[in-house]
Protein backbone atom coordinates (compact mmCIF):
# COMPACT_ATOMS: atom_id res chain seq x y z
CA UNK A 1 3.56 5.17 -13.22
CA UNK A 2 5.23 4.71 -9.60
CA UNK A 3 4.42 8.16 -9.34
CA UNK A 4 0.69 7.19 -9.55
CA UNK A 5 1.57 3.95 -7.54
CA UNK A 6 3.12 6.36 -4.70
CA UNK A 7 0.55 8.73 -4.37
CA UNK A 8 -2.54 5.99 -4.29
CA UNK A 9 -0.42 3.93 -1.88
CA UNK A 10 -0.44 6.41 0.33
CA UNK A 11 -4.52 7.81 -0.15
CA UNK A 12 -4.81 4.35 0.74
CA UNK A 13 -3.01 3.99 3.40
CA UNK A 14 -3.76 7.45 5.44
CA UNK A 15 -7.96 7.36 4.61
CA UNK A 16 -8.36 3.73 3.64
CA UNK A 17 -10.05 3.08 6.85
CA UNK A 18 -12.60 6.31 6.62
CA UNK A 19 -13.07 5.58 2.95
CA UNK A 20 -13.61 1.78 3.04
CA UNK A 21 -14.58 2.07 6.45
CA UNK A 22 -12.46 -1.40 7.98
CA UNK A 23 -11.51 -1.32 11.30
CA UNK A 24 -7.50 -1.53 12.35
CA UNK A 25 -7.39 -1.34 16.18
CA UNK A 26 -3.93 -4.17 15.40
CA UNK A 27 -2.48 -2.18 12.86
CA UNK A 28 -2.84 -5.92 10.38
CA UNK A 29 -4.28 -4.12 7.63
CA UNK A 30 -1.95 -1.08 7.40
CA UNK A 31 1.10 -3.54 7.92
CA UNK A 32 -0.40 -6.02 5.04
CA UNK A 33 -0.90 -2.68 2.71
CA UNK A 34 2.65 -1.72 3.39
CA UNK A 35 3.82 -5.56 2.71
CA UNK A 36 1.98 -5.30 -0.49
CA UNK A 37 3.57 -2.35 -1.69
CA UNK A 38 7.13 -3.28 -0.16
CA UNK A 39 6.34 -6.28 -2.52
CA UNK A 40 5.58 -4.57 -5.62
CA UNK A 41 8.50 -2.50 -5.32
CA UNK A 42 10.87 -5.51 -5.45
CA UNK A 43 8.87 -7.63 -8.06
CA UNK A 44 8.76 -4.29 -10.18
CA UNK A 45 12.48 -4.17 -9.75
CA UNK A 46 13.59 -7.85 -10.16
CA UNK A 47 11.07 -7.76 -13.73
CA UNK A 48 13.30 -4.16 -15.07
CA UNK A 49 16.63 -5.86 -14.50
């Protein structure tokens, strides 16, 4: 499953902006995508222990 996580995180992150077609000239969205993930990483953790 982080496997899958991993790999879409990244799809998403490299040709999000093609795909969905949002604009980043600020670099917000990419930083809020890797917050998100940076996020689920540690909740994921803190719920296995």
């Amino acid at each position: 499953m982080a496997g899958l996580a991993m790999v879409l995180f990244v799809a998403l992150f490299a040709f999000g902006a093609n795909y969905f077609g949002w604009e980043d000239p600020g670099g917000k969205v990419s930083l809020s995508l890797f917050a998100s993930f940076l996020f689920g990483i540690i909740a994921g953790y803190r719920v296995n222990k």
